[in-house]
N, C-alpha and C. Protein backbone atom coordinates (compact mmCIF):
# COMPACT_ATOMS: atom_id res chain seq x y z
N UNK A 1 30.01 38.26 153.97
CA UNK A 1 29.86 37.06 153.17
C UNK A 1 30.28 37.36 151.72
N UNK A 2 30.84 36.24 151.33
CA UNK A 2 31.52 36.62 149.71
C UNK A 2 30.21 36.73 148.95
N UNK A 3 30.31 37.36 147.86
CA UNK A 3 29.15 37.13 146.52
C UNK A 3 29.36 35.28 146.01
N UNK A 4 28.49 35.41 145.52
CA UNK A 4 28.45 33.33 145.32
C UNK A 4 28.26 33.79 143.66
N UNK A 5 29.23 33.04 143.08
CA UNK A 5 29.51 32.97 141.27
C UNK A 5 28.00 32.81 140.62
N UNK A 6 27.05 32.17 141.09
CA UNK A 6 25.39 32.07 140.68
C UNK A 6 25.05 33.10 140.94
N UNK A 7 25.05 33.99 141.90
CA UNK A 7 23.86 34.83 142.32
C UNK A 7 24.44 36.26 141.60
N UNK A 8 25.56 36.74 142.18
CA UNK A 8 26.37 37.84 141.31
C UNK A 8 27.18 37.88 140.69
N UNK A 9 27.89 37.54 139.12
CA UNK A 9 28.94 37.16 138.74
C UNK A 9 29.31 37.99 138.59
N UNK A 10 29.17 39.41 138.42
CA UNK A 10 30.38 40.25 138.60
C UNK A 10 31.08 40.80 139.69
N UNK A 11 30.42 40.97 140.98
CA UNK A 11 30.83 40.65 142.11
C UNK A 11 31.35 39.84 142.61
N UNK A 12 31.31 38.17 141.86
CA UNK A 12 31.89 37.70 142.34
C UNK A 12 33.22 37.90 141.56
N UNK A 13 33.45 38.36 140.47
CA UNK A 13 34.59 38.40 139.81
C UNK A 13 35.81 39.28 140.55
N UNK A 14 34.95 40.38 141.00
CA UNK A 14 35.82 41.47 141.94
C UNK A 14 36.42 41.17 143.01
N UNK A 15 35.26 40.17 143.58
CA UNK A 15 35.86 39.95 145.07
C UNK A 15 36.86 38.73 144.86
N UNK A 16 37.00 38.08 144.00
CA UNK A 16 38.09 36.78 143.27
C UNK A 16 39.32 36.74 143.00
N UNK A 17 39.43 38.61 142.68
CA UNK A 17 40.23 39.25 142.10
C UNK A 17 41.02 40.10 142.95
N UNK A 18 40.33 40.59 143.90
CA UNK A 18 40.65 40.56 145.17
C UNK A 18 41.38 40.09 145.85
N UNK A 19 40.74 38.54 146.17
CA UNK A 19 41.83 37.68 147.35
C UNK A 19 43.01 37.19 146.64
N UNK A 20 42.81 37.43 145.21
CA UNK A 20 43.90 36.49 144.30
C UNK A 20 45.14 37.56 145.09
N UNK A 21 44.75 39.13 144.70
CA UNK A 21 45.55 40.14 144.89
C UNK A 21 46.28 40.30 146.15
N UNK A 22 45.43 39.83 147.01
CA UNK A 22 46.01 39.63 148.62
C UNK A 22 46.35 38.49 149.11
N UNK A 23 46.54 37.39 148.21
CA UNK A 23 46.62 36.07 148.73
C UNK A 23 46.01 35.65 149.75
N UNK A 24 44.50 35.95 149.68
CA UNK A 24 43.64 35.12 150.76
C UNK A 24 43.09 33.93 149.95
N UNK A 25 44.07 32.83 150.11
CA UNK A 25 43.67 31.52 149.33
C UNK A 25 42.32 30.95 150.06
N UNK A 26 42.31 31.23 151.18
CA UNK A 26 41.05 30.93 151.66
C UNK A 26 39.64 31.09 151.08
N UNK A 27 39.89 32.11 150.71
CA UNK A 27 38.36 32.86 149.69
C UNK A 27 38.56 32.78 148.46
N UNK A 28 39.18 31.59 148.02
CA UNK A 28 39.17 31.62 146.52
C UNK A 28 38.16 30.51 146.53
N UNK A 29 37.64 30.66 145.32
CA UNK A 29 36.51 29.83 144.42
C UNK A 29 37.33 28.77 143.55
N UNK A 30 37.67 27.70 143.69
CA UNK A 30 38.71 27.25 142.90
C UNK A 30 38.19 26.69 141.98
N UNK A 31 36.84 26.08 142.18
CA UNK A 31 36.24 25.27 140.95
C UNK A 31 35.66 25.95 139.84
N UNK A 32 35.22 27.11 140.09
CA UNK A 32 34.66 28.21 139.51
C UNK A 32 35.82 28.91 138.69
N UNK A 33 36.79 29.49 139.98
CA UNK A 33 37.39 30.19 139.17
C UNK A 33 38.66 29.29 137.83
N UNK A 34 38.49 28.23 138.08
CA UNK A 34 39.29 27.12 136.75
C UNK A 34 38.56 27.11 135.47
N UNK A 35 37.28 26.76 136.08
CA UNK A 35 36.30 26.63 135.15
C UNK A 35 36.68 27.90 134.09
N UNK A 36 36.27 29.03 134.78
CA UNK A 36 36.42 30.60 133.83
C UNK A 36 37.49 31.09 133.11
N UNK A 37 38.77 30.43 133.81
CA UNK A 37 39.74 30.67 133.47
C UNK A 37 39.93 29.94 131.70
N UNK A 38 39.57 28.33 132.10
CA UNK A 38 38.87 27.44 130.98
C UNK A 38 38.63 27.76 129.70
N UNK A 39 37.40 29.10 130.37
CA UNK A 39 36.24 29.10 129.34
C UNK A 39 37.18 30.61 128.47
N UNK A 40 38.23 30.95 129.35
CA UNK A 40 38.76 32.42 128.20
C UNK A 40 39.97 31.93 127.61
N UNK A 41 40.22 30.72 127.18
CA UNK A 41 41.26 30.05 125.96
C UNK A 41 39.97 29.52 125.08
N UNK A 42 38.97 29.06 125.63
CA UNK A 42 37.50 28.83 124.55
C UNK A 42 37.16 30.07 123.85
N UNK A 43 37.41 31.29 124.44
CA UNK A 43 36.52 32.10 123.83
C UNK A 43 37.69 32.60 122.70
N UNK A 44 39.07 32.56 123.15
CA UNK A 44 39.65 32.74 122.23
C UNK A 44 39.45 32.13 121.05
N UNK A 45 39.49 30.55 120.70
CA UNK A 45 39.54 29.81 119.93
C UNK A 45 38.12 30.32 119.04
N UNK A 46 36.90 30.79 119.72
CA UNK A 46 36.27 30.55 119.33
C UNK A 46 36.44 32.34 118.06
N UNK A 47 36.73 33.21 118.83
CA UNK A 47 36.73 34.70 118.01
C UNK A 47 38.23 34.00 117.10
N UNK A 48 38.99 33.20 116.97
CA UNK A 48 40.08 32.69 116.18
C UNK A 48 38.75 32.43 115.23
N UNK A 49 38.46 31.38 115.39
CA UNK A 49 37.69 30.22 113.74
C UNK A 49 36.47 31.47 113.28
N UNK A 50 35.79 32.30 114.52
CA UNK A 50 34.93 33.44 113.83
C UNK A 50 35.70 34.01 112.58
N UNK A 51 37.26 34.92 113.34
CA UNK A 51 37.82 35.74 112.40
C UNK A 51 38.27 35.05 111.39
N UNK A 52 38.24 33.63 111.09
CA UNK A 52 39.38 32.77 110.29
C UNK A 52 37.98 32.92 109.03
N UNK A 53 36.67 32.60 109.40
CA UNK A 53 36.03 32.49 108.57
C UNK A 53 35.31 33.60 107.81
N UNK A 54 35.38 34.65 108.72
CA UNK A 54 35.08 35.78 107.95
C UNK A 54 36.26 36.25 106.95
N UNK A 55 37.52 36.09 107.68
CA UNK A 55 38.61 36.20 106.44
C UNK A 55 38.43 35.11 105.46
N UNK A 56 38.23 33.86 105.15
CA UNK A 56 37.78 32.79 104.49
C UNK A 56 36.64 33.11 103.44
N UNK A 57 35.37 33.94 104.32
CA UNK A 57 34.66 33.93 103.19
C UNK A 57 34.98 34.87 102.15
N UNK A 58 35.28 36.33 102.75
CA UNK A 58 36.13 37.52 101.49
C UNK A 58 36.88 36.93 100.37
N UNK A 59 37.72 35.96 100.94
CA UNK A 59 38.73 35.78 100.22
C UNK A 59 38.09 34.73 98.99
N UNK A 60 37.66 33.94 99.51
CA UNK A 60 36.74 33.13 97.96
C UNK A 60 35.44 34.10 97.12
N UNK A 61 35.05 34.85 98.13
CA UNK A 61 34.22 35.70 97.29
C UNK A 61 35.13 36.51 96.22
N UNK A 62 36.46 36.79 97.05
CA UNK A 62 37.22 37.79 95.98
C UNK A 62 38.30 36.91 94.91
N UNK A 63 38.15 35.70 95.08
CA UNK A 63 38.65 34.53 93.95
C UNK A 63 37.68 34.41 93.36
N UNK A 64 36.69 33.91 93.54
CA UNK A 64 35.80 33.87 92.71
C UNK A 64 34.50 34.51 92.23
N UNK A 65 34.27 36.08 92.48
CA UNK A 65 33.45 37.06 91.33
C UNK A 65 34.52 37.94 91.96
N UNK A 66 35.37 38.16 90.85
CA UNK A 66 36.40 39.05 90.93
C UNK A 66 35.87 40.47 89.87
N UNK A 67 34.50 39.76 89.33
CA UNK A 67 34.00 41.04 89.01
C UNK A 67 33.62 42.61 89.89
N UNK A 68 33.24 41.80 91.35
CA UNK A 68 33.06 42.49 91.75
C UNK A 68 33.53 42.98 92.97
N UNK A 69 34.69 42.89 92.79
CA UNK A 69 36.04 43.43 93.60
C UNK A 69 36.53 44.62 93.24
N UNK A 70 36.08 44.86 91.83
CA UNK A 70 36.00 46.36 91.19
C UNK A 70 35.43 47.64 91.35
N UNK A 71 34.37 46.87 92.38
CA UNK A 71 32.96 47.88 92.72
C UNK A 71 33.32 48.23 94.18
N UNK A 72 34.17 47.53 94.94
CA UNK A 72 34.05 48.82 96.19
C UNK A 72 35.75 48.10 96.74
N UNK A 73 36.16 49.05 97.82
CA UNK A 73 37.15 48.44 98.87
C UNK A 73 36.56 47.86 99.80
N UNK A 74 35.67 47.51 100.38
CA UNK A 74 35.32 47.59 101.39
C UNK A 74 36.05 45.42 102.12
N UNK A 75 35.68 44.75 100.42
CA UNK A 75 36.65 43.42 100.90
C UNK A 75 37.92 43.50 101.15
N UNK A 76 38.72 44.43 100.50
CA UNK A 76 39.91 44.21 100.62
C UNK A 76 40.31 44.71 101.74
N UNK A 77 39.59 45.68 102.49
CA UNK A 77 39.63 46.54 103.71
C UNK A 77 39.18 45.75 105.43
N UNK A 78 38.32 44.00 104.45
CA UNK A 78 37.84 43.47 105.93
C UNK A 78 38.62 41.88 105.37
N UNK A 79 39.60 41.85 104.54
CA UNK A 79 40.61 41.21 104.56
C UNK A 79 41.83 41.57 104.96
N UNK A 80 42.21 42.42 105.21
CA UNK A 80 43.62 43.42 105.95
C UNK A 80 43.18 43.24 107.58
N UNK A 81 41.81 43.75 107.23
CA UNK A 81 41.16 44.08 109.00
C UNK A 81 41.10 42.19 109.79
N UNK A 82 40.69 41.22 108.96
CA UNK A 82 41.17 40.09 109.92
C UNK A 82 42.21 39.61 109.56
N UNK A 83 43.31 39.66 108.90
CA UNK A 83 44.44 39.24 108.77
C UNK A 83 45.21 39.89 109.97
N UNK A 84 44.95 41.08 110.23
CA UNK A 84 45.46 42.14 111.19
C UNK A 84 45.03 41.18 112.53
N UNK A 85 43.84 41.45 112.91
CA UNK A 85 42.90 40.42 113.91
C UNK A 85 43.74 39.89 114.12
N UNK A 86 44.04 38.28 113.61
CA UNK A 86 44.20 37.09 113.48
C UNK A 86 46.05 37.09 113.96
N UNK A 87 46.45 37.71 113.43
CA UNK A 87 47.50 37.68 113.97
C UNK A 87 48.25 38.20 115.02
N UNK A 88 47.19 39.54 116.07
CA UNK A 88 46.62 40.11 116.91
C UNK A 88 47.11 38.88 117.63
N UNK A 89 46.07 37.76 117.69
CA UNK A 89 45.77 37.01 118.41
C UNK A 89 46.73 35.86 118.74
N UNK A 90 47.32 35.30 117.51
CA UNK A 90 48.18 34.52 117.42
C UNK A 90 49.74 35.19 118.37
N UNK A 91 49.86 36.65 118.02
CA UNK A 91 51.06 37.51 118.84
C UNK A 91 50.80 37.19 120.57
N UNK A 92 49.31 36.88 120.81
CA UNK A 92 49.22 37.07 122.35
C UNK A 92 49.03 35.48 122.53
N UNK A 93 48.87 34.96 121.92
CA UNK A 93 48.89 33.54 122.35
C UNK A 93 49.08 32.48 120.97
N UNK A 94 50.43 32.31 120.91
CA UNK A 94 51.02 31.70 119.92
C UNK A 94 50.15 30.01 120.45
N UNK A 95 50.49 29.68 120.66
CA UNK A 95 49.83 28.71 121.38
C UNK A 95 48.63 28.12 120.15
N UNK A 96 47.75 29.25 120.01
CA UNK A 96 46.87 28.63 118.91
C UNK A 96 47.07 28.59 117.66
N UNK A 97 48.17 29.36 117.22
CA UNK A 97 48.70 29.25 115.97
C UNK A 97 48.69 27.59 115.23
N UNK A 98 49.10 26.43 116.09
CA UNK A 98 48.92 25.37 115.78
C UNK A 98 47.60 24.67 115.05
N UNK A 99 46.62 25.41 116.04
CA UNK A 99 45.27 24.88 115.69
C UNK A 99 44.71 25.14 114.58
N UNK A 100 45.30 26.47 113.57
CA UNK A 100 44.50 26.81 112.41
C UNK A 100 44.52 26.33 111.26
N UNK A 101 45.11 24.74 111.52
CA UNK A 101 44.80 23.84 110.35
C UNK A 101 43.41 23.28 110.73
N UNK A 102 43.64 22.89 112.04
CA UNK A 102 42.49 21.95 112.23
C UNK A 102 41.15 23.49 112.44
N UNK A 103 41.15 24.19 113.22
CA UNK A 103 40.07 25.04 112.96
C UNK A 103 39.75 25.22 111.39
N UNK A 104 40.28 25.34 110.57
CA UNK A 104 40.12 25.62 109.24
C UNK A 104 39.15 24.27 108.73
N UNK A 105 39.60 23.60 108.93
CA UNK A 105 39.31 21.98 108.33
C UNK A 105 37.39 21.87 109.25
N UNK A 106 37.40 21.99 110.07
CA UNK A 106 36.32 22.17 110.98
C UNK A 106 35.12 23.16 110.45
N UNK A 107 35.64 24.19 110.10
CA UNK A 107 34.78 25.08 109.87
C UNK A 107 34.78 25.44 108.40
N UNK A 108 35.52 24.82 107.78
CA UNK A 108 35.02 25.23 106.35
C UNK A 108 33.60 24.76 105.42
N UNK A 109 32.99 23.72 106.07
CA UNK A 109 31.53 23.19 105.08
C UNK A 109 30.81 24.41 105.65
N UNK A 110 31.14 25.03 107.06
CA UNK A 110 29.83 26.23 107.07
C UNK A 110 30.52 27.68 106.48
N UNK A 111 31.95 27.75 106.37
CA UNK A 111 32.18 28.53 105.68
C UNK A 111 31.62 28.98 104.18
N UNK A 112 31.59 27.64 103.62
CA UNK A 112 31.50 27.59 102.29
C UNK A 112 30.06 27.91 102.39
N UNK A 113 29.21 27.20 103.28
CA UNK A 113 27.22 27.48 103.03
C UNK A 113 27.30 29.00 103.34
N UNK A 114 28.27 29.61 103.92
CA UNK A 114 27.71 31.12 104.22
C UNK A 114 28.42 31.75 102.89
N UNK A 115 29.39 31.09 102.19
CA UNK A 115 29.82 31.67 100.78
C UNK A 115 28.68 32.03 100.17
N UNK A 116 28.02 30.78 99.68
CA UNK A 116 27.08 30.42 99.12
C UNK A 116 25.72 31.28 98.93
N UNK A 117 25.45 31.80 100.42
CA UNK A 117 24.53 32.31 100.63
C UNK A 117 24.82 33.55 100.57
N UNK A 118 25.33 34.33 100.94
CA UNK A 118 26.35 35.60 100.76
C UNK A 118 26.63 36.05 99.27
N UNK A 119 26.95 35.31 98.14
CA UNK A 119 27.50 35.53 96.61
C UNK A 119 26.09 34.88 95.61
N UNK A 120 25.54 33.90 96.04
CA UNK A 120 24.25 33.56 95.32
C UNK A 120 25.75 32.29 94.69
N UNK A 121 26.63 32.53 94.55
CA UNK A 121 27.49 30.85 93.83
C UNK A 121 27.34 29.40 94.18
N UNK A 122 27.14 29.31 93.56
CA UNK A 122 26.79 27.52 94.02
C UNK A 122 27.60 26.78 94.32
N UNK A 123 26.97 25.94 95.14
CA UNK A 123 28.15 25.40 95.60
C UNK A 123 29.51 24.67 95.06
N UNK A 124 28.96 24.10 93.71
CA UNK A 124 30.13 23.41 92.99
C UNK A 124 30.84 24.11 92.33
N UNK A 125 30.81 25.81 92.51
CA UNK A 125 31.52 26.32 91.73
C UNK A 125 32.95 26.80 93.00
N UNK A 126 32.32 26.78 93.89
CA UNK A 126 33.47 26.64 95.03
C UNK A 126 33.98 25.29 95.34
N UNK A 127 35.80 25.54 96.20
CA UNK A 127 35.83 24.68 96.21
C UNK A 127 35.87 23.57 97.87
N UNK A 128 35.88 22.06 97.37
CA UNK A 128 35.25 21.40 98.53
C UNK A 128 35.90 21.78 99.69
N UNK A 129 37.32 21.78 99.48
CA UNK A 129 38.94 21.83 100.83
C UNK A 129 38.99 23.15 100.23
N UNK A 130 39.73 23.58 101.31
CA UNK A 130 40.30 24.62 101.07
C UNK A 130 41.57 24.70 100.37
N UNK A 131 41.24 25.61 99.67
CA UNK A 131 42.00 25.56 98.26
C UNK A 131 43.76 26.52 98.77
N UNK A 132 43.54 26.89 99.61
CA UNK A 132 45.18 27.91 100.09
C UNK A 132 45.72 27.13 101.91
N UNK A 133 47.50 27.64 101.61
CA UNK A 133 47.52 27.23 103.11
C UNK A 133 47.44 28.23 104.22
N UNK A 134 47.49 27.98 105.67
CA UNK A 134 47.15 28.90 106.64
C UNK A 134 48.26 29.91 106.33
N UNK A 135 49.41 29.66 105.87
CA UNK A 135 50.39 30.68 105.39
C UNK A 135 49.78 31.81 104.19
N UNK A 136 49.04 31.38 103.33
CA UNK A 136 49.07 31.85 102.12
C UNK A 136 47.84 33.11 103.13
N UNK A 137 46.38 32.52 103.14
CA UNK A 137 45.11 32.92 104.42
C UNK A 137 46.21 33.67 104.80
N UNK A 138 46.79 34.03 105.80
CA UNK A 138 47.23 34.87 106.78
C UNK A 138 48.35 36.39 106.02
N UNK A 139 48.77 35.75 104.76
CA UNK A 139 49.88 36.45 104.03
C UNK A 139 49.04 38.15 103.55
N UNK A 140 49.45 39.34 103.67
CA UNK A 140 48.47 40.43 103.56
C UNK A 140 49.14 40.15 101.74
N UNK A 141 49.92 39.74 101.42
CA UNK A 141 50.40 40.14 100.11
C UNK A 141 49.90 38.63 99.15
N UNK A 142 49.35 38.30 99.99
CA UNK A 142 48.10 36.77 99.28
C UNK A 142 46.52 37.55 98.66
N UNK A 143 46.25 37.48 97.14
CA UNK A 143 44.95 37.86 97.19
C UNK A 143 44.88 36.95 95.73
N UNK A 144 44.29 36.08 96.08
CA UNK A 144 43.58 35.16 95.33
C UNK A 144 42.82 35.24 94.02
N UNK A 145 43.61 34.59 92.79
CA UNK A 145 42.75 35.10 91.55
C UNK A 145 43.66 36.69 90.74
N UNK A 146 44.17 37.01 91.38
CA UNK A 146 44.68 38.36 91.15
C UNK A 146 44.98 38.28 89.52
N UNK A 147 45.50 37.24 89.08
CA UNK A 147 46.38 37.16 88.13
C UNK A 147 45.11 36.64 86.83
N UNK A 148 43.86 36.35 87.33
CA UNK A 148 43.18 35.71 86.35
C UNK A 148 42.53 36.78 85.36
């Protein structure tokens, strides 16, 4: 008897993986296995708008207290590190490259509350939209404020 997707899901993953491999269409799970298939362009999207916003928040923290961009590497080191990410991702599935206007637009009011909370800056000293484009965000030779 096959493993059933409720009772063992990693068994059932094996044995799925399996008939795919031998073409026993018979023993495929089709509703299940769509579903999952589904849910790993979701999970992408979802580690996309994660990494978009952790690169998002560095980058306004390092526009705006550029005082203390002086005191360590460690932003400029986890701004390289998701720019790197991010385009990781975009290389294996261009596909979402489209979406990182609208992911951006989506997730920036909680971007900005985790600014907020993260720098002690208030909120009106940030700004409402995002102030750069997904070109500029993604550019390693983009660092915001540099010149001020």
């Amino acid at each position: 008897m096959a493993p059933q997707y409720d009772v063992d899901f990693f068994a059932w993953t094996q044995a799925q993986a399996e008939a795919l491999r031998a073409a026993k269409w018979e023993l495929l799970d089709y509703e299940n296995l769509a579903e999952e298939v589904e849910s790993l362009g979701k999970r992408d999207q979802r580690e996309l708008a994660s990494r978009l916003g952790v690169l998002m928040r560095h980058l306004l923290t390092w526009r705006y207290q550029p005082e203390r961009r002086r005191t360590g590497r460690s932003w400029r080191s986890t701004i390289l590190e998701q720019r790197g990410r991010i385009d990781g991702m975009l290389e294996q599935s261009p596909s979402l490259r489209p979406q990182l206007p609208n992911i951006l637009e989506k997730e920036y009011p909680r971007i900005l509350r985790r600014t907020e909370i993260e720098t002690g800056l208030p909120l009106d000293v940030l700004p409402g939209v995002c102030p750069w484009t997904i070109e500029q965000i993604l550019d390693d030779a983009f660092w915001p404020g540099t010149a001020d």
